[in-house]
C-alpha atoms as a PDB file:
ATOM      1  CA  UNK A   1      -7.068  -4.737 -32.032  1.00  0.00           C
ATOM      2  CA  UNK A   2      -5.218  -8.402 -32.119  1.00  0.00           C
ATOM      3  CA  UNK A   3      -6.610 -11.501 -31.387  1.00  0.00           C
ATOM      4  CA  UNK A   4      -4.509 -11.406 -28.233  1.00  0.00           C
ATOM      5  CA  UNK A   5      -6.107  -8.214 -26.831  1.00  0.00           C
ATOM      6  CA  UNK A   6      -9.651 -10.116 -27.085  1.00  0.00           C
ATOM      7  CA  UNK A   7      -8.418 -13.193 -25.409  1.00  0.00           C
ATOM      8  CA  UNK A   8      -6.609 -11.050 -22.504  1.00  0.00           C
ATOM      9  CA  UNK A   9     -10.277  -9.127 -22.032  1.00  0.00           C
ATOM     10  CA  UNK A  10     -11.933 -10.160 -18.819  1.00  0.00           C
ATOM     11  CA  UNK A  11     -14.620 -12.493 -20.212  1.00  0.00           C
ATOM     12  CA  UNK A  12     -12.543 -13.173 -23.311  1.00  0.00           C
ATOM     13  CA  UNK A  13     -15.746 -11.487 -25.200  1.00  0.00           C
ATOM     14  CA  UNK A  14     -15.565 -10.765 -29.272  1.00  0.00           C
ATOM     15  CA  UNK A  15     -17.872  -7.869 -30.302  1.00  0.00           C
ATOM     16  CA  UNK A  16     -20.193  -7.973 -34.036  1.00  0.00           C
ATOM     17  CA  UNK A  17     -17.944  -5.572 -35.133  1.00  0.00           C
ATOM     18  CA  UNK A  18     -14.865  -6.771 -33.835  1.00  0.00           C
ATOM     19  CA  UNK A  19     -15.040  -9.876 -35.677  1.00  0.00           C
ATOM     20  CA  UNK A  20     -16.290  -8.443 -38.531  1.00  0.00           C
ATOM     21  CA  UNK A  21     -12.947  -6.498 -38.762  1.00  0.00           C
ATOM     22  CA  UNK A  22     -10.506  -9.367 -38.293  1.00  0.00           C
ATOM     23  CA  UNK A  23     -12.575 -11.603 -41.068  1.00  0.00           C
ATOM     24  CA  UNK A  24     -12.244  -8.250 -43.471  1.00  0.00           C
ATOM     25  CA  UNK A  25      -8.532  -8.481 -42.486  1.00  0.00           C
ATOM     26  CA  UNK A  26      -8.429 -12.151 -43.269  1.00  0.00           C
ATOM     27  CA  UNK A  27      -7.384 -12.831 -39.609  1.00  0.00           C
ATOM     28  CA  UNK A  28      -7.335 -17.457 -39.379  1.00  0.00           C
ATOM     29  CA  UNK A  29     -10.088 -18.391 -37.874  1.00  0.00           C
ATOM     30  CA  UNK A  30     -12.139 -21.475 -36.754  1.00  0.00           C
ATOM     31  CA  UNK A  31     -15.981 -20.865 -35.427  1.00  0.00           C
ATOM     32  CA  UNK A  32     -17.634 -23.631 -33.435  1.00  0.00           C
ATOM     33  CA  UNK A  33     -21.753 -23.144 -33.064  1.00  0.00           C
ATOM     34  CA  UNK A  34     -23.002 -24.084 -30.014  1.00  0.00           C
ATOM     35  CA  UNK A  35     -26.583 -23.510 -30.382  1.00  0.00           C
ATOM     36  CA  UNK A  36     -28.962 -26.071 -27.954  1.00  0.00           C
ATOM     37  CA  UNK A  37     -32.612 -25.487 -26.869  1.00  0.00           C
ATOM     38  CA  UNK A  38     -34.107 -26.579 -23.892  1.00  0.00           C
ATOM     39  CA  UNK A  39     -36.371 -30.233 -24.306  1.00  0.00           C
ATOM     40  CA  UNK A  40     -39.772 -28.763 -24.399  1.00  0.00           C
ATOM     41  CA  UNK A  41     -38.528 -26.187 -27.229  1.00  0.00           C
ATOM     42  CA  UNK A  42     -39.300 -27.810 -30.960  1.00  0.00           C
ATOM     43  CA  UNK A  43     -35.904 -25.601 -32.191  1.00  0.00           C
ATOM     44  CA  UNK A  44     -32.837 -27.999 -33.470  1.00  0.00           C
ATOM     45  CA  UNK A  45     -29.740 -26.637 -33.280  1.00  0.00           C
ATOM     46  CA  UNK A  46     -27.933 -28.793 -35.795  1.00  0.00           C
ATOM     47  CA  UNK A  47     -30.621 -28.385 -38.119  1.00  0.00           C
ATOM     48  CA  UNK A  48     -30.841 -24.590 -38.280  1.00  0.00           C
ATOM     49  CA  UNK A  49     -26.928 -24.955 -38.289  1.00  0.00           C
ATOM     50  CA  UNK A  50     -27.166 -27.299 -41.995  1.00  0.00           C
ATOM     51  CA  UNK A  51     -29.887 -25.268 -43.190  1.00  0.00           C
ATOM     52  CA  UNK A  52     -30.075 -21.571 -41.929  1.00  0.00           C
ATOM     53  CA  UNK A  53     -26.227 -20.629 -42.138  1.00  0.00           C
ATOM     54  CA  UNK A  54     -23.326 -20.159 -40.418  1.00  0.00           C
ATOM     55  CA  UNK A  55     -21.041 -17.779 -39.426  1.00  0.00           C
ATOM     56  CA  UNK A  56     -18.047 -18.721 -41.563  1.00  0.00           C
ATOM     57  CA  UNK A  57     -18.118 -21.488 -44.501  1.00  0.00           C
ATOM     58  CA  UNK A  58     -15.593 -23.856 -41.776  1.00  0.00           C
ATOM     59  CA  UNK A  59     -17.454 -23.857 -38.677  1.00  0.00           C
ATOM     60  CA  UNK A  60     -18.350 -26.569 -36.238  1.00  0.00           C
ATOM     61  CA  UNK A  61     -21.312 -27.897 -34.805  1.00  0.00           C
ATOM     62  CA  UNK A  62     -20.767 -28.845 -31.276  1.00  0.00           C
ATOM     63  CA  UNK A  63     -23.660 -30.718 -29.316  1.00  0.00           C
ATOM     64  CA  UNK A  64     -23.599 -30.543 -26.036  1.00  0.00           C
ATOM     65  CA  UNK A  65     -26.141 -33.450 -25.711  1.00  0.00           C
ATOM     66  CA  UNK A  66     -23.016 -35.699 -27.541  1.00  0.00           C
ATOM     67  CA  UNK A  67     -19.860 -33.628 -25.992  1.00  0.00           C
ATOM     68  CA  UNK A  68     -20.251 -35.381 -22.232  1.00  0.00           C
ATOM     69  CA  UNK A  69     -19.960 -38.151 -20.118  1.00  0.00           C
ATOM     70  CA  UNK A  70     -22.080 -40.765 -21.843  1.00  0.00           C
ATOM     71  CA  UNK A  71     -21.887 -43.125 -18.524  1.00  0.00           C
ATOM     72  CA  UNK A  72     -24.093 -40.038 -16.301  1.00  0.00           C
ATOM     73  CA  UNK A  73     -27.617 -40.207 -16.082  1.00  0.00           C
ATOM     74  CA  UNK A  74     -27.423 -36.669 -16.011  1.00  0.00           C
ATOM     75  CA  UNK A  75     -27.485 -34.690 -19.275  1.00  0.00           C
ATOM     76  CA  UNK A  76     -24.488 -32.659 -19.219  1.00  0.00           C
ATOM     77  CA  UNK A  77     -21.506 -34.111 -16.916  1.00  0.00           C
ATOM     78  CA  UNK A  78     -18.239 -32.611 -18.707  1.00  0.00           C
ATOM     79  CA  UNK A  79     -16.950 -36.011 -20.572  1.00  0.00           C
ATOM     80  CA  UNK A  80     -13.113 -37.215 -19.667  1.00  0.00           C
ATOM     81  CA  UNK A  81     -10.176 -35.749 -21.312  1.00  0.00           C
ATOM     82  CA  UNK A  82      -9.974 -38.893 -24.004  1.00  0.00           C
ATOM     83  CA  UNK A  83     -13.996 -38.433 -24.468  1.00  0.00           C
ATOM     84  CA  UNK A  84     -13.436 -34.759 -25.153  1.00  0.00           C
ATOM     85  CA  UNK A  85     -10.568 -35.033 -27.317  1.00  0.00           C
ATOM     86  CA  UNK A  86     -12.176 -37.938 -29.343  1.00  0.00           C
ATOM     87  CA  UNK A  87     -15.108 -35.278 -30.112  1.00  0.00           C
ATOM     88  CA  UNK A  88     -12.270 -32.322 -30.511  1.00  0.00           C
ATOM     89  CA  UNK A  89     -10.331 -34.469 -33.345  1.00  0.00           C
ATOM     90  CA  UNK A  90     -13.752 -35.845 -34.727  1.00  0.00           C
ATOM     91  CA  UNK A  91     -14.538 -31.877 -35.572  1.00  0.00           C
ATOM     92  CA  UNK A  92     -11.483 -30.495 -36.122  1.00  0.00           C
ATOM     93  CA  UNK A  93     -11.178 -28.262 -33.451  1.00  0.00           C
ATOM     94  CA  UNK A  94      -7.764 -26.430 -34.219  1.00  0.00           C
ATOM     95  CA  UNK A  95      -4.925 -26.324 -32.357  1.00  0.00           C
ATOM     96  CA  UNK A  96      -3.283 -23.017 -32.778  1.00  0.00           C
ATOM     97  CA  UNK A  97      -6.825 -20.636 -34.336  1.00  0.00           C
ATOM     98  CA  UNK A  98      -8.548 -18.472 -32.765  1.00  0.00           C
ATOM     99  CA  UNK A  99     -12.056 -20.645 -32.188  1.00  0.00           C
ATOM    100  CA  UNK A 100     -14.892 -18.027 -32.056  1.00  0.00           C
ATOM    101  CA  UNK A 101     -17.747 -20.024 -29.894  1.00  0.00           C
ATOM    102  CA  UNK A 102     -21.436 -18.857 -30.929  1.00  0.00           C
ATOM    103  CA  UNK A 103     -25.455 -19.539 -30.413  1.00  0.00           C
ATOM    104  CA  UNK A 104     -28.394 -18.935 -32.520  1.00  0.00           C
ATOM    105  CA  UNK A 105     -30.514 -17.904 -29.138  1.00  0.00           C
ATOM    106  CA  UNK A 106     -27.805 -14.999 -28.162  1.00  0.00           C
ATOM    107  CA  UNK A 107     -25.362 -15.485 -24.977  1.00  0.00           C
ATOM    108  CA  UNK A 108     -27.695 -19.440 -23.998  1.00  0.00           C
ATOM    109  CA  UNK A 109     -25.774 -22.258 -24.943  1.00  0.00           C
ATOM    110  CA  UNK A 110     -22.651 -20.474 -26.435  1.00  0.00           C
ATOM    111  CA  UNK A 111     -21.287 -20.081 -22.572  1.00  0.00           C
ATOM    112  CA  UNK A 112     -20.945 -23.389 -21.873  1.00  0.00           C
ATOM    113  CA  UNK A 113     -19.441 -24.540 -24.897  1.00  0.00           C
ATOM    114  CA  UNK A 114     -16.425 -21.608 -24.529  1.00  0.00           C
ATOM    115  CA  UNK A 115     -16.315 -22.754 -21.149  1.00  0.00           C
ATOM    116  CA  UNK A 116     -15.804 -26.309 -21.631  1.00  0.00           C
ATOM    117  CA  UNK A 117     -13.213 -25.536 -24.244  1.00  0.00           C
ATOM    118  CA  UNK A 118     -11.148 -23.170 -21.964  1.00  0.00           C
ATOM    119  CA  UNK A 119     -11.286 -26.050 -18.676  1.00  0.00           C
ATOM    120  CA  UNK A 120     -10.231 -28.494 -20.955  1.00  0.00           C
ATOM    121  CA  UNK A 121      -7.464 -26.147 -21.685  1.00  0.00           C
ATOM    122  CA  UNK A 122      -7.688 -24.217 -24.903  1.00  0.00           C
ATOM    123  CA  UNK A 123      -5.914 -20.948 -24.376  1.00  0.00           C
ATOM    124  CA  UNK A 124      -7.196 -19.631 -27.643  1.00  0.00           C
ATOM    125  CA  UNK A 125     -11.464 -19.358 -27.201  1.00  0.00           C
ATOM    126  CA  UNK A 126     -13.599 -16.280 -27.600  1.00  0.00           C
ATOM    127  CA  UNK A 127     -17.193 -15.655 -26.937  1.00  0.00           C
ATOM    128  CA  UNK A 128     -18.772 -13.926 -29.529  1.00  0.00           C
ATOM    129  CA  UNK A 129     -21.331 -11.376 -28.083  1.00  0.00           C
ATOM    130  CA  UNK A 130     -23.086 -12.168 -29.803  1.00  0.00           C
ATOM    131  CA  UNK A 131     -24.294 -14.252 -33.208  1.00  0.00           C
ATOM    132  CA  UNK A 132     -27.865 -12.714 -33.394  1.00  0.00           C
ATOM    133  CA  UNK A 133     -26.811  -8.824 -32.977  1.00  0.00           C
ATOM    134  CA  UNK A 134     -24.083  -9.829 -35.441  1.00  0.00           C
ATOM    135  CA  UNK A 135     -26.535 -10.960 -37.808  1.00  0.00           C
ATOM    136  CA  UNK A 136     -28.545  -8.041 -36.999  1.00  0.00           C
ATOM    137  CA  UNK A 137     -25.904  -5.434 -37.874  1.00  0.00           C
ATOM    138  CA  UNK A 138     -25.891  -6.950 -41.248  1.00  0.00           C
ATOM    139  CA  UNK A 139     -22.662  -8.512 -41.485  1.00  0.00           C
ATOM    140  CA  UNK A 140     -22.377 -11.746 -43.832  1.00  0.00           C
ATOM    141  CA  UNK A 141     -22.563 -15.279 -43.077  1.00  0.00           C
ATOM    142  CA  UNK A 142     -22.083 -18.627 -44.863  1.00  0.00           C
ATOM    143  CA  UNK A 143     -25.865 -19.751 -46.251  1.00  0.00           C
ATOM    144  CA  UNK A 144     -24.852 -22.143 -48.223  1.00  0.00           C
ATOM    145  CA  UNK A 145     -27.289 -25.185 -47.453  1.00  0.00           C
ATOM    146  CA  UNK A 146     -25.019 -28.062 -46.693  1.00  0.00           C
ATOM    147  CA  UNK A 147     -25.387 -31.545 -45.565  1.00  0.00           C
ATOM    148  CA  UNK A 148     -22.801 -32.128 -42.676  1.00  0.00           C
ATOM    149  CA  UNK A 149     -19.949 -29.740 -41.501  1.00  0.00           C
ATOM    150  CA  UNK A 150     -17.069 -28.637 -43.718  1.00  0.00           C
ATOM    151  CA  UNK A 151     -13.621 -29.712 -41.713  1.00  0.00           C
ATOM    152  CA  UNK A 152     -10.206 -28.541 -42.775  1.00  0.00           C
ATOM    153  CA  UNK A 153      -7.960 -30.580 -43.696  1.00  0.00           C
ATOM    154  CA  UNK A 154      -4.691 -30.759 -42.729  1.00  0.00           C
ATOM    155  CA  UNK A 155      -5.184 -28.573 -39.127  1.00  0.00           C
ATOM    156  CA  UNK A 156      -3.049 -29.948 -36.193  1.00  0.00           C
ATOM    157  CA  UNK A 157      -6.008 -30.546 -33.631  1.00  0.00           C
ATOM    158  CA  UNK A 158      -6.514 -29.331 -30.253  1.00  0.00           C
ATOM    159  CA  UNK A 159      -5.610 -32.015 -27.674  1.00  0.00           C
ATOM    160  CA  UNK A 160      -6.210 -31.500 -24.021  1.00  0.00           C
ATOM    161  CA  UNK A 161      -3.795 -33.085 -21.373  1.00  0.00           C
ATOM    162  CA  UNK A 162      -6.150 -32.383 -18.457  1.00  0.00           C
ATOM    163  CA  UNK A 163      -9.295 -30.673 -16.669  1.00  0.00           C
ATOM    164  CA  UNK A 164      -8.870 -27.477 -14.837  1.00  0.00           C
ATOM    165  CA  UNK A 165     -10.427 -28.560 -11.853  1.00  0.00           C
ATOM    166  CA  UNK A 166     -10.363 -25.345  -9.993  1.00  0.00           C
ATOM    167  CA  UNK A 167     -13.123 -23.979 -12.203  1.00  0.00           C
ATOM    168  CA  UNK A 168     -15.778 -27.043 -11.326  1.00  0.00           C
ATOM    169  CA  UNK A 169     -17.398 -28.397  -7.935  1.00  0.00           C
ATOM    170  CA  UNK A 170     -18.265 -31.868  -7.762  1.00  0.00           C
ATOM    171  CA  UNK A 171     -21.830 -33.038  -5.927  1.00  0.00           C
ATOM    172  CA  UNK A 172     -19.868 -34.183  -2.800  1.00  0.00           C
ATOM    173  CA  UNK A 173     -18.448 -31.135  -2.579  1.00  0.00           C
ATOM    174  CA  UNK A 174     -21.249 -29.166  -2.602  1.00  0.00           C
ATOM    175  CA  UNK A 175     -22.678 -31.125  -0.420  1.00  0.00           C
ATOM    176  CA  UNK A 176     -20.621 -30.609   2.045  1.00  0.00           C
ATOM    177  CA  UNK A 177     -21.095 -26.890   1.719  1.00  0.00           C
ATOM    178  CA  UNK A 178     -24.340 -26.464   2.303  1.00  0.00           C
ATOM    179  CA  UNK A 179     -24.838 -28.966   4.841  1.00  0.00           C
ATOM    180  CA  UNK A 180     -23.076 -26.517   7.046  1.00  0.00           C
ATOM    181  CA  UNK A 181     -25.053 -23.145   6.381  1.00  0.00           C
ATOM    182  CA  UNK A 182     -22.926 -21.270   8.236  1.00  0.00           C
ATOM    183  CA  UNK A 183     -19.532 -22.339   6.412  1.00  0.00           C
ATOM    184  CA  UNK A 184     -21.793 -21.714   3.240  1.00  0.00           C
ATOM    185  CA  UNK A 185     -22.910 -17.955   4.367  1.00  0.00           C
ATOM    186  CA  UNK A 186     -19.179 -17.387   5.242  1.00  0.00           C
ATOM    187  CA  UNK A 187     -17.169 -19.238   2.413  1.00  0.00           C
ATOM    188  CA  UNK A 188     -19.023 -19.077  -0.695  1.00  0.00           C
ATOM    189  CA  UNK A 189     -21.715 -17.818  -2.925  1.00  0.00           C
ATOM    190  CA  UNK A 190     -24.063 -19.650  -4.493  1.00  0.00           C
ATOM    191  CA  UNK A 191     -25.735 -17.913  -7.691  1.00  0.00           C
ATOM    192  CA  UNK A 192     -28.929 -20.082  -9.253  1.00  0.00           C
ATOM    193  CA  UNK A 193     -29.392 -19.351 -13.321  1.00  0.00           C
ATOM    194  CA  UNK A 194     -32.586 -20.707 -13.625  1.00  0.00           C
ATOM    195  CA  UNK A 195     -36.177 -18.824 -13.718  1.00  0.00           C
ATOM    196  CA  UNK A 196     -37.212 -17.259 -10.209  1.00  0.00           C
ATOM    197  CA  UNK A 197     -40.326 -19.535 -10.443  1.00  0.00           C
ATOM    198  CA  UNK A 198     -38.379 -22.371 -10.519  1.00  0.00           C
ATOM    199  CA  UNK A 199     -35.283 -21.795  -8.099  1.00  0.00           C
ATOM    200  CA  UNK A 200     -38.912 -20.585  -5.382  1.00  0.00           C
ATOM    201  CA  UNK A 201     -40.597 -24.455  -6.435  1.00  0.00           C
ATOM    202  CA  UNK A 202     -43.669 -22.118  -7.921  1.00  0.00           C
ATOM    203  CA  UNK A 203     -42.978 -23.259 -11.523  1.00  0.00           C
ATOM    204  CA  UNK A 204     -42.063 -26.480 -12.629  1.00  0.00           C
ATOM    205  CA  UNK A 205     -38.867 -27.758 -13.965  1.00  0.00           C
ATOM    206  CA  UNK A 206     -39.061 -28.713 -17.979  1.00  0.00           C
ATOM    207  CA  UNK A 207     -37.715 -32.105 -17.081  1.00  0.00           C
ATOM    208  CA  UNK A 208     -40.490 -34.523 -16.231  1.00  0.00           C
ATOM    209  CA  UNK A 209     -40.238 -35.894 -12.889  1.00  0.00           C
ATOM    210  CA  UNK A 210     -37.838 -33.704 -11.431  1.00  0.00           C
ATOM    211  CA  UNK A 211     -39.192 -31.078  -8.590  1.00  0.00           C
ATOM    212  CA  UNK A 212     -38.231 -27.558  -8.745  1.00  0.00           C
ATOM    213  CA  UNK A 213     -36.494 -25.470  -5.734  1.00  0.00           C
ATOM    214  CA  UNK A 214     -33.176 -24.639  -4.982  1.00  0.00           C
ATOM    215  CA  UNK A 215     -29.772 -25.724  -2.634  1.00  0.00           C
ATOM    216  CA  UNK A 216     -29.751 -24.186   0.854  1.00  0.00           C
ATOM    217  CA  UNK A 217     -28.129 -20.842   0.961  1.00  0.00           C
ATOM    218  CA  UNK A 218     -28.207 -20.400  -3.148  1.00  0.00           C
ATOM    219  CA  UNK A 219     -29.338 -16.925  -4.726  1.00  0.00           C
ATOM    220  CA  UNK A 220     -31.649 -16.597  -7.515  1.00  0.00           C
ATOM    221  CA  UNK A 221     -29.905 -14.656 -10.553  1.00  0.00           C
ATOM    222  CA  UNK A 222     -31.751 -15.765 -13.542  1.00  0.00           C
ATOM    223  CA  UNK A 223     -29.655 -15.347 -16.522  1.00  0.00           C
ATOM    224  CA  UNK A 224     -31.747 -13.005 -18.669  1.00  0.00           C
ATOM    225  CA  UNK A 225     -30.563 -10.412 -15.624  1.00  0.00           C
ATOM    226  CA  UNK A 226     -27.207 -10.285 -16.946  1.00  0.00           C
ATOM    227  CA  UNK A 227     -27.842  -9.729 -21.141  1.00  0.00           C
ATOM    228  CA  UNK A 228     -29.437  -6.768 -22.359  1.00  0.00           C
ATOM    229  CA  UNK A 229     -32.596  -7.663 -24.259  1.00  0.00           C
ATOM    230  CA  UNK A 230     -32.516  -4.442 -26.180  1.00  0.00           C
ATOM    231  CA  UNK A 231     -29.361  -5.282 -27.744  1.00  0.00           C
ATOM    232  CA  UNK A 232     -30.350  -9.219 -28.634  1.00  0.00           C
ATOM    233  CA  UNK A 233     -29.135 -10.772 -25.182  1.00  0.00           C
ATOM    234  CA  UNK A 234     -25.356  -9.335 -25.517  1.00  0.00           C
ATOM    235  CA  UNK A 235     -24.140  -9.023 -22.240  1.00  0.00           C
ATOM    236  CA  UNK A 236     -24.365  -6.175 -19.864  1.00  0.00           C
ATOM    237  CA  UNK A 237     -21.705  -3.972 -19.372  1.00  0.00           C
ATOM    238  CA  UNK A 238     -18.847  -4.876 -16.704  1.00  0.00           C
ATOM    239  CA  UNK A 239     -20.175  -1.578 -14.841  1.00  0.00           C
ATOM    240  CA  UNK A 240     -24.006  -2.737 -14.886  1.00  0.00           C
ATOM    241  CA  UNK A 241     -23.216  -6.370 -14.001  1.00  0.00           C
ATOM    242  CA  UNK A 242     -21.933  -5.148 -10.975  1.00  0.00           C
ATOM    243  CA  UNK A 243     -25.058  -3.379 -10.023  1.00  0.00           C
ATOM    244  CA  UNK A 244     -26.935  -6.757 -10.845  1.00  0.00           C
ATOM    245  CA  UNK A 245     -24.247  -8.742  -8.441  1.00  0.00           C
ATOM    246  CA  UNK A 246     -24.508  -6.162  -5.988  1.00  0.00           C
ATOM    247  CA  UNK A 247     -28.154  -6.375  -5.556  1.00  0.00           C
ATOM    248  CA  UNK A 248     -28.602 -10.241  -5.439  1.00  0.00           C
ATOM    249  CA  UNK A 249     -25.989 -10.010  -2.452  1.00  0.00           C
ATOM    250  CA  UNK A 250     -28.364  -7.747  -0.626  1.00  0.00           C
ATOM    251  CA  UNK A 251     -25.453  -4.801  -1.304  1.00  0.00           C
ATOM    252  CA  UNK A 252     -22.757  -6.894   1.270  1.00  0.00           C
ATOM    253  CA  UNK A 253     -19.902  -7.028  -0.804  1.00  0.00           C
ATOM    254  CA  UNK A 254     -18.786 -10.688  -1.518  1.00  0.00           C
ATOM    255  CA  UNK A 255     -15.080 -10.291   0.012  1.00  0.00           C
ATOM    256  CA  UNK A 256     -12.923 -13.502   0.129  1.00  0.00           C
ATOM    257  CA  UNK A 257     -15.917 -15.696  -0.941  1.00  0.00           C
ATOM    258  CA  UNK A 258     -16.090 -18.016  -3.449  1.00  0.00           C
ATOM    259  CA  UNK A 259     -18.600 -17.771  -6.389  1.00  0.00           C
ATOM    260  CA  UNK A 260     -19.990 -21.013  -7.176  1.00  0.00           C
ATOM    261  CA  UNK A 261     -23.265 -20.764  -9.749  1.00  0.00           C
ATOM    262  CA  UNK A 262     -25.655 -23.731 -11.440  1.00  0.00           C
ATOM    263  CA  UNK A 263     -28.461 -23.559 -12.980  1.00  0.00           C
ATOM    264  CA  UNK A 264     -30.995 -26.695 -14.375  1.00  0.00           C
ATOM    265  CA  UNK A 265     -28.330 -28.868 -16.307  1.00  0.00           C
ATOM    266  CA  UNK A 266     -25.072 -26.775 -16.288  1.00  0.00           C
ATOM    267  CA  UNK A 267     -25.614 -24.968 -19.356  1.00  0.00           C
ATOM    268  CA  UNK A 268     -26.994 -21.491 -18.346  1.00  0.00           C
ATOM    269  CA  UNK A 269     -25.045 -21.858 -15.314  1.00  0.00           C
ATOM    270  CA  UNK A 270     -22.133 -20.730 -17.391  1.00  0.00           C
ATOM    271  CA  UNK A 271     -24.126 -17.023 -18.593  1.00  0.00           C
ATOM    272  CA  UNK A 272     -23.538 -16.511 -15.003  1.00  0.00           C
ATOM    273  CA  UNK A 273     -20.358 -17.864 -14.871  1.00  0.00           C
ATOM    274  CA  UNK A 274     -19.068 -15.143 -18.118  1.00  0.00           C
ATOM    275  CA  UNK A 275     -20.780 -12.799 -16.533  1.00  0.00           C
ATOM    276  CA  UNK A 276     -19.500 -12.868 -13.067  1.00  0.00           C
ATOM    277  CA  UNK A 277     -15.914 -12.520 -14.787  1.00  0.00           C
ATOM    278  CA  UNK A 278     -16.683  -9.655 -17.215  1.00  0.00           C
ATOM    279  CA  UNK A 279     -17.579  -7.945 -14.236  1.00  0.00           C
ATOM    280  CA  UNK A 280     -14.367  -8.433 -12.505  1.00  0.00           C
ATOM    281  CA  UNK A 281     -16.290  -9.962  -9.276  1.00  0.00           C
ATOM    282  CA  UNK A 282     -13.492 -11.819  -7.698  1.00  0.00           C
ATOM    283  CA  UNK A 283      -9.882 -13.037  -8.798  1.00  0.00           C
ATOM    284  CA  UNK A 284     -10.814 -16.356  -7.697  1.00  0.00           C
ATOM    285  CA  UNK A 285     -11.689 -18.885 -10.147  1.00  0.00           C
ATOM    286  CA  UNK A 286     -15.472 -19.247 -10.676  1.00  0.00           C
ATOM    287  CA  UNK A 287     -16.928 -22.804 -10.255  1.00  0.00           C
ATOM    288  CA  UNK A 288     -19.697 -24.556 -12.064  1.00  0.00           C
ATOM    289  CA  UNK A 289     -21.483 -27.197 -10.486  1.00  0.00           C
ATOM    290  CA  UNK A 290     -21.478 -29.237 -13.334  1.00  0.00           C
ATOM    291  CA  UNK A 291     -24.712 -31.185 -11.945  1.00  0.00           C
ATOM    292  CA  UNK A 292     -26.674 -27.999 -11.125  1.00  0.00           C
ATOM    293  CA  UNK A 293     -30.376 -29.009 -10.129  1.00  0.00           C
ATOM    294  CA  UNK A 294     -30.976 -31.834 -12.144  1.00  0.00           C
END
């Protein structure tokens, strides 16, 4: 299969052995890991990415702790087009390459980051579902111990010209929404990624201060409910993410509305955001609420 049959996939998802087949073939490509843990877990991304290997010798580190907008008190606002394309130039993100987006966890923080790439307008990201069953099926990776990323040199960058706004909702937007629960009920759905304990208030949030709960008229679809944990968190098929949908909407099919989903800090938000386009929900773009509960 080409590169452009992968990008023209609903999703835009790469398979383990997909990949493994255009790196035998020498296909170009650049890889950008994407790994993040939650506050209150001791895991570091960009450490396991310097010392535990990557997926190709080039790759990328992106943080999304660094890539946002460093004026928000809240910890993942998508940065402006000259913040993002400060960070895209600082690591090299290509221009023309394939960029295959990956996490250590399997389908957590790797959504975002492909997101994020494709709003700001790269037509040339793919999700690869995912790094840990690709490690699991054997196939080789860079070890090398190194002490910062390895950038080409000489790659025309990626440089975005704007946001597509279309595929993000804005706090007074939402607002708006569900302070009229009947235009919400009618107009749009509303799918929560977090923990069921949370999105009810029964559990805490892992951010100190911050109560747990949900937005009126939101639905709980915690993101582990659309991977496959028998197959290291790859997503579920298109057929079987439909069943998951179907059941959060109580089995009324979702029609004209509008999905919009969140989650704690707009990071697994996005799981639910792939996964509602693998499964071919609704032609409409899908909207992340950037802001999500924090």
């Amino acid at each position: 299969m080409s590169i452009k049959s992968f990008l023209s996939r609903q999703g835009q998802l790469i398979k383990p052995t997909e990949l493994e087949s255009l790196l035998s073939a020498k296909q170009r490509l650049a890889a950008v890991d994407a790994s993040w843990y939650m506050p209150n877990n001791p895991r570091n991304g960009f450490k396991e990415f310097l010392t535990q290997g990557r997926l190709i010798r080039n790759a990328r580190y992106l943080d999304v702790d660094e890539v946002k907008d460093p004026d928000s008190p809240y910890s993942h606002m998508l940065p402006s087009v000259e913040v993002f394309n400060q960070h895209a130039k600082r690591l090299g993100l290509p221009k023309d390459d394939p960029i295959i987006v990956y996490d250590n966890a399997g389908n957590f923080s790797a959504p975002r980051v492909a997101w994020m790439l494709e709003i700001f307008g790269n037509k040339n990201t793919l999700l690869l579902d995912n790094y840990v069953e690709y490690k699991a099926q054997g196939f080789p990776i860079d070890t090398a111990e190194i002490k910062e990323p390895v950038v080409e040199a000489n790659v025309a960058s990626f440089v975005s010209s704007a946001l597509d706004k279309s595929r993000v909702i804005l706090f007074e937007e939402l607002k708006t929404i569900v302070e009229d629960p009947a235009q919400a009920a009618r107009d749009y759905v509303i799918f929560d990624a977090r923990p069921n304990g949370r999105f009810t208030g029964r559990d805490p949030e892992p951010r100190p201060g911050l109560s747990s709960g949900h937005v009126p008229t939101a639905i709980s679809v915690p993101f582990p409910t659309v991977l496959d944990a028998a197959s290291n968190n790859q997503f579920l098929s298109a057929a079987a993410l439909r069943e998951v949908f179907d059941k959060a909407l109580g089995g009324k099919p979702l029609g004209d509305r509008q999905v919009i989903v969140m989650c704690g800090s707009g990071v697994t938000a996005c799981v639910i955001e792939r996964a509602v386009r693998i499964a071919g929900l609704t032609d409409k773009p899908v909207r992340v609420y950037d802001g999500s509960w924090t």
